[in-house]
N, C-alpha and C. Protein backbone atom coordinates (compact mmCIF):
# COMPACT_ATOMS: atom_id res chain seq x y z
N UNK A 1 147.44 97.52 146.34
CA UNK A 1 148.67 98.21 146.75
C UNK A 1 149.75 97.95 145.70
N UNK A 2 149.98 99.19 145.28
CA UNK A 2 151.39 98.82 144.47
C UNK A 2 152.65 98.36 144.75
N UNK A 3 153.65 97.68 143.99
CA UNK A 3 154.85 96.90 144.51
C UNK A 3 155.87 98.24 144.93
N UNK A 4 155.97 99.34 144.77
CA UNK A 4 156.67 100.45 145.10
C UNK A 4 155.91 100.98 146.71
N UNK A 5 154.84 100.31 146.60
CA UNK A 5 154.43 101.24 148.19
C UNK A 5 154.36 99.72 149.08
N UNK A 6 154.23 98.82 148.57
CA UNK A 6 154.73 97.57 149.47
C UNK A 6 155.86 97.11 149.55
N UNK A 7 156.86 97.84 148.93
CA UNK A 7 158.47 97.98 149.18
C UNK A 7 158.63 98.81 149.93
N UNK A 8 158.16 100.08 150.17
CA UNK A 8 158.92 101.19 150.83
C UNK A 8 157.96 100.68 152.39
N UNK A 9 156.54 99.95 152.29
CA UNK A 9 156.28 99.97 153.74
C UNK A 9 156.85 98.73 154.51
N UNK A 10 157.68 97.87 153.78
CA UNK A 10 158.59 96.80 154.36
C UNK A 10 159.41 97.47 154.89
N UNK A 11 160.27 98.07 153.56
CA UNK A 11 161.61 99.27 154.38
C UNK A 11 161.88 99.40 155.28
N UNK A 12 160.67 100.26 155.61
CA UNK A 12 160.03 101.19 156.98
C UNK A 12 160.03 100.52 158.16
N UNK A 13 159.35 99.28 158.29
CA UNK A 13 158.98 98.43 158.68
C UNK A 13 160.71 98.19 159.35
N UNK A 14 161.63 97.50 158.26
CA UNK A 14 162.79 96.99 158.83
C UNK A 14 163.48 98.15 159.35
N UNK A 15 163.21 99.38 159.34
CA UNK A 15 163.97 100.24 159.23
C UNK A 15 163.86 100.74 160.65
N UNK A 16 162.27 100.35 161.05
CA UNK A 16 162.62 100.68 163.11
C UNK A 16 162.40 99.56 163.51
N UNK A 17 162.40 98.35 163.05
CA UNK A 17 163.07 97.59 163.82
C UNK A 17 164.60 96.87 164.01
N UNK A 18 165.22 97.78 163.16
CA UNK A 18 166.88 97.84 163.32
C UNK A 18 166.52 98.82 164.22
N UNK A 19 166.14 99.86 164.50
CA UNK A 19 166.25 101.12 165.24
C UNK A 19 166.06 100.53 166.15
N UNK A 20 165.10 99.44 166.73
CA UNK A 20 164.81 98.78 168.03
C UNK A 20 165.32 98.00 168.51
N UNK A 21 166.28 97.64 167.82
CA UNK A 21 167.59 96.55 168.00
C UNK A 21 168.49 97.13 168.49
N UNK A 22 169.06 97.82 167.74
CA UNK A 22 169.89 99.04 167.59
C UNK A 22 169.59 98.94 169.33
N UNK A 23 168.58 100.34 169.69
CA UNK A 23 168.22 100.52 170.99
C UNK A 23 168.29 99.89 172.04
N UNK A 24 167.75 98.29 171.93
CA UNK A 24 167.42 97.39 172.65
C UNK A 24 169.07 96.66 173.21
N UNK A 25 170.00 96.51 171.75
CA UNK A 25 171.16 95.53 172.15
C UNK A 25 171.72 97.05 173.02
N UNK A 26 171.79 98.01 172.88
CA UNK A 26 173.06 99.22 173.91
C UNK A 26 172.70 99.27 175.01
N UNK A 27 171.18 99.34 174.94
CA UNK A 27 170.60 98.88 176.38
C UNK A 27 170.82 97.82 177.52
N UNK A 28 171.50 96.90 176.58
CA UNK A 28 171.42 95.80 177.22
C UNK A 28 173.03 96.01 177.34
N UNK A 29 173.29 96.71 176.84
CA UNK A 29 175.30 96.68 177.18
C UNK A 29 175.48 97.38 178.19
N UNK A 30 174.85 98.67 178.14
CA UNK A 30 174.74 99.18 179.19
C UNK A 30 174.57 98.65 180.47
N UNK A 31 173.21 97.89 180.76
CA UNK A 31 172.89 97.09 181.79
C UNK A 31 173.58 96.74 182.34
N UNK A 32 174.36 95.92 181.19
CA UNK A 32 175.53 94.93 181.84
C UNK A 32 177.02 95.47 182.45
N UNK A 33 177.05 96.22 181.73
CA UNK A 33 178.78 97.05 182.10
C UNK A 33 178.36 98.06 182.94
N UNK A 34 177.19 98.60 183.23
CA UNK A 34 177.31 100.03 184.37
C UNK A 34 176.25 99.64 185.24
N UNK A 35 175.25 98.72 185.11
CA UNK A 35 174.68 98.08 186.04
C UNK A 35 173.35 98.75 186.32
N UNK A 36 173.11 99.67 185.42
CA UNK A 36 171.64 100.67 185.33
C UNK A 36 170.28 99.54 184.83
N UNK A 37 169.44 100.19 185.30
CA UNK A 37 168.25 99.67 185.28
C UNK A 37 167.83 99.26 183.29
N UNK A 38 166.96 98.57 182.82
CA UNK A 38 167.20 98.49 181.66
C UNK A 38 166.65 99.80 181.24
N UNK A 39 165.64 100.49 181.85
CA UNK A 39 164.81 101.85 181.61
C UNK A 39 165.51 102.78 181.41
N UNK A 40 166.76 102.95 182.52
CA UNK A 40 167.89 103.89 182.53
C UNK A 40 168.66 103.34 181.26
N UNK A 41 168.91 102.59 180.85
CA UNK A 41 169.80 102.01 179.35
C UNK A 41 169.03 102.95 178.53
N UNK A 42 167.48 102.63 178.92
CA UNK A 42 166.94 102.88 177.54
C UNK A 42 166.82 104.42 177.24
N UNK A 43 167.03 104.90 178.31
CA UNK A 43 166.65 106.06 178.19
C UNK A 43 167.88 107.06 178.18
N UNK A 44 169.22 106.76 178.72
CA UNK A 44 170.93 107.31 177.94
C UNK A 44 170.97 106.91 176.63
N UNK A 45 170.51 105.61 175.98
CA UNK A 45 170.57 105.07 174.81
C UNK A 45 170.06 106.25 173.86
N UNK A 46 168.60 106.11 174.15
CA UNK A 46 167.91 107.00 173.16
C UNK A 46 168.18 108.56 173.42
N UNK A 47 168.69 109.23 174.56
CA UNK A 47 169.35 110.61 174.61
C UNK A 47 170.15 110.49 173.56
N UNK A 48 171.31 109.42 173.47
CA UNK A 48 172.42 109.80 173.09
C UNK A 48 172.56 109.61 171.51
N UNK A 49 171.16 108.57 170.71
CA UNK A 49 170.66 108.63 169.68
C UNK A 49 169.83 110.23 169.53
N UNK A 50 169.39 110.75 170.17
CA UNK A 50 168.64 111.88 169.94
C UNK A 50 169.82 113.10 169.98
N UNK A 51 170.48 112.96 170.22
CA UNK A 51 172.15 114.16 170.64
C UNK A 51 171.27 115.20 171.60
N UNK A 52 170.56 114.87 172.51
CA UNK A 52 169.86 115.49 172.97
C UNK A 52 170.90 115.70 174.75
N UNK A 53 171.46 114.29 174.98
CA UNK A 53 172.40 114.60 176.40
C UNK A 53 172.51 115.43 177.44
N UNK A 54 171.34 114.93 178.04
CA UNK A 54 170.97 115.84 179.52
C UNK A 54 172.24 115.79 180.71
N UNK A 55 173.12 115.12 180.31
CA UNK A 55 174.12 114.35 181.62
C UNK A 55 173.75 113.72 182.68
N UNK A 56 172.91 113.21 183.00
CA UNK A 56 172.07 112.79 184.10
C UNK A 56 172.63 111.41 184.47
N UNK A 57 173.05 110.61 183.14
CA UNK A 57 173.23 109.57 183.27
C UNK A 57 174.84 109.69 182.39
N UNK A 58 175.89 108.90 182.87
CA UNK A 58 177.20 109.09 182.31
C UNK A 58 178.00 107.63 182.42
N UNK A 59 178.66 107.68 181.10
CA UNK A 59 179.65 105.96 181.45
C UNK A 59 181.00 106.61 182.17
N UNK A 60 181.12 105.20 182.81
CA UNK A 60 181.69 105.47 184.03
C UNK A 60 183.60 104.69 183.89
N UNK A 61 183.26 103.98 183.19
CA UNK A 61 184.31 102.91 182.96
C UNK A 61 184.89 103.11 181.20
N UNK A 62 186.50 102.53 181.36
CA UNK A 62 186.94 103.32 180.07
C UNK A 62 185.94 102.50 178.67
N UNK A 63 185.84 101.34 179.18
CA UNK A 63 185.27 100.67 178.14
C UNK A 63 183.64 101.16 177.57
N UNK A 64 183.17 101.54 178.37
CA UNK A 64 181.87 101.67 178.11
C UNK A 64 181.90 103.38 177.38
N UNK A 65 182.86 104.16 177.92
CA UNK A 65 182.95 105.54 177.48
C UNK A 65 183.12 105.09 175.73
N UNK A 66 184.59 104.20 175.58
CA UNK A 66 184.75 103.90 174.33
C UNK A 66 183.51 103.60 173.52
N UNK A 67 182.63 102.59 173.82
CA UNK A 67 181.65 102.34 173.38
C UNK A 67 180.57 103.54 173.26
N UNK A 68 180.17 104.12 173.76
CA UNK A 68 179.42 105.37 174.43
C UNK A 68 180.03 106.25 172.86
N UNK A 69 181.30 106.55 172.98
CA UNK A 69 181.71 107.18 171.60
C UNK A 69 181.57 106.37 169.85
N UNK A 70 182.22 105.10 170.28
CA UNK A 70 181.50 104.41 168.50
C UNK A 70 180.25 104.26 168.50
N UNK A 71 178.95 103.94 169.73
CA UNK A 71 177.95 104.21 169.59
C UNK A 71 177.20 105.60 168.89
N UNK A 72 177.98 106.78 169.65
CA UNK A 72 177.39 107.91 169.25
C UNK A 72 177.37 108.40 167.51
N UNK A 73 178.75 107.94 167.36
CA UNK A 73 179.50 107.98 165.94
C UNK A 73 178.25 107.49 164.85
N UNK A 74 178.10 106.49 165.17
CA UNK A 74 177.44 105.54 164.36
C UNK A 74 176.05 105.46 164.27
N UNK A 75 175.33 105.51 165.79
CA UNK A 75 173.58 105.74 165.76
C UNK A 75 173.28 106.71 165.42
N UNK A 76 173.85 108.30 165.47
CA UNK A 76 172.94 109.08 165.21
C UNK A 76 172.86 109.49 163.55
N UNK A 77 173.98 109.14 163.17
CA UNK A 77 173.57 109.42 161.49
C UNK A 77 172.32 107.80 160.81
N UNK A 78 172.70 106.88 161.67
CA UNK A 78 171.72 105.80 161.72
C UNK A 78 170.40 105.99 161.91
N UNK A 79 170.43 107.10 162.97
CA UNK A 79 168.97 107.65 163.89
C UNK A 79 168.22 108.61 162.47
N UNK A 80 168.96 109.34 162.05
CA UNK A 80 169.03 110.30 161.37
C UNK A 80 168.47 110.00 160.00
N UNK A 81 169.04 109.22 159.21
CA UNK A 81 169.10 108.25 158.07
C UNK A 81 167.59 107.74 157.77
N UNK A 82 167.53 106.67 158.90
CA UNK A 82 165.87 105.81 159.41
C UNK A 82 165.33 107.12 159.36
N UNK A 83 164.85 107.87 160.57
CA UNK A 83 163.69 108.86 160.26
C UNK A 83 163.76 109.75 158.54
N UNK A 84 165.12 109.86 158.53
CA UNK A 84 164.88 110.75 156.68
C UNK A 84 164.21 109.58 156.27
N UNK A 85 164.59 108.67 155.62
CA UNK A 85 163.75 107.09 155.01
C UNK A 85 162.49 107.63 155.32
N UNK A 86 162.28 107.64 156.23
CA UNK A 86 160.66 107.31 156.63
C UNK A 86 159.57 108.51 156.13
N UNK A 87 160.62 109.66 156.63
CA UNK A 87 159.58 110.72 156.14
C UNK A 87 159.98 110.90 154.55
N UNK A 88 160.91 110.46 153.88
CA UNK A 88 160.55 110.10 152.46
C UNK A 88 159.82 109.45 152.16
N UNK A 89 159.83 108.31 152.52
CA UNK A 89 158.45 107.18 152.55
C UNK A 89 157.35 107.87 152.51
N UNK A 90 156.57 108.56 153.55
CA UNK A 90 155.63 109.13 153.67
C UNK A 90 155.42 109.90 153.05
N UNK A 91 156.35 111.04 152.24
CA UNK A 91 156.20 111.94 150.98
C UNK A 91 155.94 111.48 149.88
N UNK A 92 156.78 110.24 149.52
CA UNK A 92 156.71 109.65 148.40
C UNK A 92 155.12 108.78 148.52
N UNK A 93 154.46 108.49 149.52
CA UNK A 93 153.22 108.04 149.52
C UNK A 93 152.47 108.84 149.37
N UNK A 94 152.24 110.25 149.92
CA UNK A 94 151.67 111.15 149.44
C UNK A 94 151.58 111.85 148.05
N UNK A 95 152.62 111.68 147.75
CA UNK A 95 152.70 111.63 146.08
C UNK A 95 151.65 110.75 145.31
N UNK A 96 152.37 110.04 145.54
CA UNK A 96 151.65 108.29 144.50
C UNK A 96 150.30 108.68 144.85
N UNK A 97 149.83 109.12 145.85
CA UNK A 97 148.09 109.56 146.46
C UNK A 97 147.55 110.55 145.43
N UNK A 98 148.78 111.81 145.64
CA UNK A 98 148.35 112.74 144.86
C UNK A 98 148.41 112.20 143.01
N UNK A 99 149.25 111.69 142.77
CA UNK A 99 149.48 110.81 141.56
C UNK A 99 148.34 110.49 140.99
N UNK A 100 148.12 109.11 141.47
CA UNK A 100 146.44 108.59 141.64
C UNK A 100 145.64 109.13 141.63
N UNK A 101 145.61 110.69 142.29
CA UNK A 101 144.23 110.92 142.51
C UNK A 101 144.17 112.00 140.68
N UNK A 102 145.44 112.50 140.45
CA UNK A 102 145.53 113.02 138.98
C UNK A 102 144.90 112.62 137.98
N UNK A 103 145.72 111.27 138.17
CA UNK A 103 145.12 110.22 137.05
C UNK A 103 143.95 109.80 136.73
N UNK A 104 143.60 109.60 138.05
CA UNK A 104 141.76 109.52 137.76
C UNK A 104 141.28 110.31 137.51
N UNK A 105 141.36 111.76 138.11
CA UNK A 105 140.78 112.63 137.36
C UNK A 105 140.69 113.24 136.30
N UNK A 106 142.54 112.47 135.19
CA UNK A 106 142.44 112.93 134.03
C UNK A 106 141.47 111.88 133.36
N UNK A 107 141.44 110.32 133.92
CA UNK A 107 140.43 109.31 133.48
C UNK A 107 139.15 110.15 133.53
N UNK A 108 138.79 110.79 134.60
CA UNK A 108 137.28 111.11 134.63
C UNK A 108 136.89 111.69 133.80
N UNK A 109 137.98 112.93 133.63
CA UNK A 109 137.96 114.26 132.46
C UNK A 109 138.02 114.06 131.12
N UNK A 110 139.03 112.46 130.89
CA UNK A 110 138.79 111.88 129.38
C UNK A 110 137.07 110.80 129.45
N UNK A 111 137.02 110.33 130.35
CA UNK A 111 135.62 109.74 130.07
C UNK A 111 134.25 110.54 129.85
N UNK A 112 134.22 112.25 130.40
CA UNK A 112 133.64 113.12 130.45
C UNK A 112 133.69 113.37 129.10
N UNK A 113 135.38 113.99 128.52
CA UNK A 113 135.13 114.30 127.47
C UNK A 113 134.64 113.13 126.37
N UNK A 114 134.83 112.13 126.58
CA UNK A 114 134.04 110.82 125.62
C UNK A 114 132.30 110.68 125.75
N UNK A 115 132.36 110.85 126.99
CA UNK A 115 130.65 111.22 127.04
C UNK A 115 129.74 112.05 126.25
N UNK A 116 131.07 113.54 126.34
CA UNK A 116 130.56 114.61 125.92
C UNK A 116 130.52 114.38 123.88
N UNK A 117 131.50 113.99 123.86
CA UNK A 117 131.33 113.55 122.57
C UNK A 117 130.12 112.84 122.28
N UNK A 118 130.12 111.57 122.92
CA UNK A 118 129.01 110.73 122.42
C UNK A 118 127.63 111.58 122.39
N UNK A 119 127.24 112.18 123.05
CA UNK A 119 126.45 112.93 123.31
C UNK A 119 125.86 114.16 121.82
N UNK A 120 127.63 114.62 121.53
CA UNK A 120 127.15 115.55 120.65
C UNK A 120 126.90 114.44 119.64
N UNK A 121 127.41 113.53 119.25
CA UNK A 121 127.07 112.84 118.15
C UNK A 121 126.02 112.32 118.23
N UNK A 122 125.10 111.78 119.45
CA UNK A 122 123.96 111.39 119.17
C UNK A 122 122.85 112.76 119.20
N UNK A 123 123.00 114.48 119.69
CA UNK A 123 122.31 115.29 118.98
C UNK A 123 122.28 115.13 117.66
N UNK A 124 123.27 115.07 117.17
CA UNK A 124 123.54 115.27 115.38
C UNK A 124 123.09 114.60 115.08
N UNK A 125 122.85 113.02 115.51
CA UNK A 125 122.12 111.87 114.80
C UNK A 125 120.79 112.42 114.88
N UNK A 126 119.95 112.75 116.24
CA UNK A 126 118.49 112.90 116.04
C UNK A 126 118.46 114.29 115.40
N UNK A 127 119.35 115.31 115.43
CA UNK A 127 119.31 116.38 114.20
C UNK A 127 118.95 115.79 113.16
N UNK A 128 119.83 114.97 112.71
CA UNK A 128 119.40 114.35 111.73
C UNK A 128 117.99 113.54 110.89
N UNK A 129 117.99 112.75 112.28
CA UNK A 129 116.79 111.96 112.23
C UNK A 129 115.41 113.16 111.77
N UNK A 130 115.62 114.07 112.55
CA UNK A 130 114.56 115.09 112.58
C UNK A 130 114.55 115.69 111.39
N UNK A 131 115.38 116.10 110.78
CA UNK A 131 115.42 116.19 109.80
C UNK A 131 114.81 115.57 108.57
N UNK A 132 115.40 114.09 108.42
CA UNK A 132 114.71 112.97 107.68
C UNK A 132 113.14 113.27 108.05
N UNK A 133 112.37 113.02 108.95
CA UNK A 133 110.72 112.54 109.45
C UNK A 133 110.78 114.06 108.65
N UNK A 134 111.25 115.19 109.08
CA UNK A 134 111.00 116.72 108.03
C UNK A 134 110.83 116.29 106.46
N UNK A 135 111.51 115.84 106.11
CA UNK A 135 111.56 115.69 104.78
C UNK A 135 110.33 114.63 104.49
N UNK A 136 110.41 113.64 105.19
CA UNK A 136 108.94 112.31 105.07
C UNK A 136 107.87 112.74 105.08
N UNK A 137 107.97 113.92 106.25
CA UNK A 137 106.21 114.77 106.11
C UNK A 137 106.26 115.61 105.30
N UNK A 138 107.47 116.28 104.24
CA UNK A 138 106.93 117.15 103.15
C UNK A 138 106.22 116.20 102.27
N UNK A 139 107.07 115.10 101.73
CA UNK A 139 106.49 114.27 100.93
C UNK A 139 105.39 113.65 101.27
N UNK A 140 104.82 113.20 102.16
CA UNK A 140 103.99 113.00 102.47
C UNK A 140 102.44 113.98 102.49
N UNK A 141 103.02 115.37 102.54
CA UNK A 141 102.24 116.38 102.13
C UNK A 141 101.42 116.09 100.63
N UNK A 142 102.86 116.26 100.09
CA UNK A 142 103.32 116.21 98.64
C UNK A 142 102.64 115.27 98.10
N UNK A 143 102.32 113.83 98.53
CA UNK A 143 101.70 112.95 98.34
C UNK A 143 100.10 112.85 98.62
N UNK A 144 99.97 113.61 99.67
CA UNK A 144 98.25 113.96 99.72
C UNK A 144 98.18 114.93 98.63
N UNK A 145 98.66 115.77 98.28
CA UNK A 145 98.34 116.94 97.57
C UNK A 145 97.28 116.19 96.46
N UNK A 146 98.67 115.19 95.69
CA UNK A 146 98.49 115.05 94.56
C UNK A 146 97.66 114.22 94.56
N UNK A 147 97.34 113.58 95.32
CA UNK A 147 96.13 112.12 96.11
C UNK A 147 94.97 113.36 95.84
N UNK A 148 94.98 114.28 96.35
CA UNK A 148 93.91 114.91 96.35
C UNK A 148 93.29 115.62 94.79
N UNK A 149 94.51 115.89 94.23
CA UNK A 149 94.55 116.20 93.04
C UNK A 149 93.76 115.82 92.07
N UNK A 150 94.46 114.81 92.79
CA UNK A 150 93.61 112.89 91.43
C UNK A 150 92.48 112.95 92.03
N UNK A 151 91.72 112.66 92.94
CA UNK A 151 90.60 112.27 93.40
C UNK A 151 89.53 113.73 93.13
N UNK A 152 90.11 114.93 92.85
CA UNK A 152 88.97 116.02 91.78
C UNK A 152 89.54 115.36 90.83
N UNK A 153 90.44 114.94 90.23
CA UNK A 153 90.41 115.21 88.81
C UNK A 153 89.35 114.22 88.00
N UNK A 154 89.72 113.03 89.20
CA UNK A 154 88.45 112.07 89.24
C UNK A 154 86.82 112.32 89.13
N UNK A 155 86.96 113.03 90.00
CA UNK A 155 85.69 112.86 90.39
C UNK A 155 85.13 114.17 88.95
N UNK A 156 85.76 115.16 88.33
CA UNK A 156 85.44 115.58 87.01
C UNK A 156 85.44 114.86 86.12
N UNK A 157 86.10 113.39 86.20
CA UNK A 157 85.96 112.69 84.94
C UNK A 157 84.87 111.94 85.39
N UNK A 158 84.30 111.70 86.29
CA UNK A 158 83.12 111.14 86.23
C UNK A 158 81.78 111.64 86.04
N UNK A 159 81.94 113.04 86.42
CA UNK A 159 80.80 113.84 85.84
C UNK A 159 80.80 113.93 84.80
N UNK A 160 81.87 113.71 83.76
CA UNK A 160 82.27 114.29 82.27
C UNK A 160 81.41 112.62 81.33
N UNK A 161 81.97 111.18 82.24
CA UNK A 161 81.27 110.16 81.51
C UNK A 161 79.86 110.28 82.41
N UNK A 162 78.84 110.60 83.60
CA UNK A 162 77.92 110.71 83.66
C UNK A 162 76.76 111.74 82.65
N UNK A 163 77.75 113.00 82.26
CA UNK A 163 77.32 113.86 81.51
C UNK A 163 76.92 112.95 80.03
N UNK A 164 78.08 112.57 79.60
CA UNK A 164 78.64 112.11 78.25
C UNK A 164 77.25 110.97 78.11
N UNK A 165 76.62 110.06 79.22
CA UNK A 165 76.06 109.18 79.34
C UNK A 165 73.89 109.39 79.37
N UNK A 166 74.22 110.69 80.01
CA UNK A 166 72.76 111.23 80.11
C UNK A 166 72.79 111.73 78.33
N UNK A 167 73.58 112.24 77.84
CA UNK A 167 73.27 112.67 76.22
C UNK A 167 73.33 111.45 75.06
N UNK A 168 74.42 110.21 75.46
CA UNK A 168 73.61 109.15 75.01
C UNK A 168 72.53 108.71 74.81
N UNK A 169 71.72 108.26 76.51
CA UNK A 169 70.21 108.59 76.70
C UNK A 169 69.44 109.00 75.94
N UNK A 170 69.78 110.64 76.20
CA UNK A 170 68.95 111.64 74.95
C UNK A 170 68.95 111.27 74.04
N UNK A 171 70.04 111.01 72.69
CA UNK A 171 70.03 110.41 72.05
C UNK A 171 69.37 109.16 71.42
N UNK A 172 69.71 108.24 72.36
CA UNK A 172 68.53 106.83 72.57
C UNK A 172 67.55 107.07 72.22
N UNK A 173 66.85 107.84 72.68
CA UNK A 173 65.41 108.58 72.69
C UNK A 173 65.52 109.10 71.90
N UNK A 174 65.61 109.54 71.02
CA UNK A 174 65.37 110.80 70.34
C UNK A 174 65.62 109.64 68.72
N UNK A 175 66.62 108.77 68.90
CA UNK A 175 66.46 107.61 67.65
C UNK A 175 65.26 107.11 67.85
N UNK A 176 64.88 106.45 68.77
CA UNK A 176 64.32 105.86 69.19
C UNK A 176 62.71 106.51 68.72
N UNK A 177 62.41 107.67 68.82
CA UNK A 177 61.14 108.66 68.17
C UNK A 177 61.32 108.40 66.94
N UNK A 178 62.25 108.88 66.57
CA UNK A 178 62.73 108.88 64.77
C UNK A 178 62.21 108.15 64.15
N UNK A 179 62.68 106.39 64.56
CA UNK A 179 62.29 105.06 64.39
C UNK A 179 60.79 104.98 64.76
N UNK A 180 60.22 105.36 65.23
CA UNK A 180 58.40 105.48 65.54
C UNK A 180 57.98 105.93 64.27
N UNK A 181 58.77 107.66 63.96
CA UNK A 181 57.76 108.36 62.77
C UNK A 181 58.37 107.60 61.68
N UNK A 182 59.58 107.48 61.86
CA UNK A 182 59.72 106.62 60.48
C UNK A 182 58.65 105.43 60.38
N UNK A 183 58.14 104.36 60.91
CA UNK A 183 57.45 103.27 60.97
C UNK A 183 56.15 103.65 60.65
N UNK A 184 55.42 104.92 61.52
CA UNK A 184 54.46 105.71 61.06
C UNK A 184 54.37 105.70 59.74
N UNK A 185 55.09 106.38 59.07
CA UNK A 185 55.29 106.75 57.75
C UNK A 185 55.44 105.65 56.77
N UNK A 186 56.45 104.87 57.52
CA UNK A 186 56.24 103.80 56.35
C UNK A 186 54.64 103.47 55.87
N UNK A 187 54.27 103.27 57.49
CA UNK A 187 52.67 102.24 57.39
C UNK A 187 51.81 103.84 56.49
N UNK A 188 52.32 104.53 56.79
CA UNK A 188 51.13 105.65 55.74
C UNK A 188 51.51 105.51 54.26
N UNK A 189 52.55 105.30 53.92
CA UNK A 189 53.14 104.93 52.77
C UNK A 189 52.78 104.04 52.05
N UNK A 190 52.48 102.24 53.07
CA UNK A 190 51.92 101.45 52.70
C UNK A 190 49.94 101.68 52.45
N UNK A 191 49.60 102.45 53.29
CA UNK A 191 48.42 102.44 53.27
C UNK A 191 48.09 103.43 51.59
N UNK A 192 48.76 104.71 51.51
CA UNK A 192 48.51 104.92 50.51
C UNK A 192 49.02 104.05 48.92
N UNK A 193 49.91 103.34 49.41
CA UNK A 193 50.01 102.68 48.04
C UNK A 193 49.29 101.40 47.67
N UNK A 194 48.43 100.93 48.93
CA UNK A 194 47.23 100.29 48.87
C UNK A 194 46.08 100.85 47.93
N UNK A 195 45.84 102.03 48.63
CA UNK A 195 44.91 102.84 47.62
C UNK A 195 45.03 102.86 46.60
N UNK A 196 46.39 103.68 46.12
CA UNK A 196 46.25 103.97 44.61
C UNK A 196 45.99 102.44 43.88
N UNK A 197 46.79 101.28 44.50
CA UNK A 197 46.55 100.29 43.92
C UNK A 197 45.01 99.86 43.76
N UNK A 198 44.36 99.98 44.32
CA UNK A 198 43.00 99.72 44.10
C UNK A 198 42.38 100.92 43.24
N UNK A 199 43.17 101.62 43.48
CA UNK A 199 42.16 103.04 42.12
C UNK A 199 43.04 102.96 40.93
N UNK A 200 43.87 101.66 40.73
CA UNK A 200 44.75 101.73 39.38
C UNK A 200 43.43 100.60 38.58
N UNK A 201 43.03 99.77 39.50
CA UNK A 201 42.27 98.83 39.64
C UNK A 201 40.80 98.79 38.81
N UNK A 202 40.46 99.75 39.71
CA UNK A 202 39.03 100.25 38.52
C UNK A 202 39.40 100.75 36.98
């Protein structure tokens, strides 16, 4: 409770129970000077606070008439006064209600719109994000491609040294004969120069 609405409901508060004082002490003057019941007090009292004055009940004696008149003088703008108070009170509480209830709803409407923000900014972030993993799987494409690239280009250079390796081989072989007829030849070489040597001989 705020200190403005626990001020005005003290007010209020003192404000009919002066009214009940008020009521209660004329009542009791009454009683005493015209000799009416306290009910009957209470009930000329509060007529004559209400300016309502049925005549039913009347002061009888000069003193009490006198009184009867500074009473009237005085309670009903008193009477008058208290209830305005009060139903200001009660406007002005309805306010502060309606007040309150503004405020929160401009709180709600700024926390909404902060939500709403946060919100767009975390689309934009996974825009983003999505974006990025977009770009990771081109390269990543990009990166098999050329993975793949290499691995023919590979696998032609290995046919190129398997190729390169079978004609070595051939090669091998093919010295390798050479070196036979050559050896052949030598030994025919030697054999004929055996001969002639023995037919230089005779």
């Amino acid at each position: 409770m705020s200190s403005k609405k626990k001020q005005r409901k003290e007010d209020i508060i003192l404000m009919i129970a002066a009214v009940v004082l008020v009521l209660v002490l004329g009542a009791t003057i009454y009683h005493l000077l015209e000799g009416w019941t306290y009910l009957d007090s209470v009930y000329f009292i509060t007529m004559t606070a209400t300016t309502v004055g049925y005549g039913d009940f009347t002061p009888t004696t000069p003193l009490t008439k006198l009184i009867t008149i500074i009473y009237s003088v005085s309670i009903v703008p008193f009477i008058l006064y208290a209830f305005s108070y009060i139903a200001k009170s009660q406007i002005a509480n309805v306010y502060d209600k309606i007040h309150h209830l503004e405020t929160k709803q401009k709180d709600q409407e700024a926390e909404l719109g902060s939500t709403e923000r946060k919100l767009q900014q975390q689309k934009k972030l996974i825009k983003e994000q999505e974006n990025e993993l977009d770009l990771q799987q081109q390269r990543i494409q990009t990166q098999l491609k050329k993975m793949r690239e290499q691995e023919k280009e590979l696998e032609e250079h290995d046919k190129a040294i398997e190729s390169q390796k079978r004609k070595m081989r051939e090669q091998a072989r093919i010295n390798r004969e050479q070196e036979s007829e050559i050896t052949e030849h030598d030994k025919e070489l030697e054999v004929v120069e055996e001969i002639m040597e023995k037919e230089l001989k005779k």
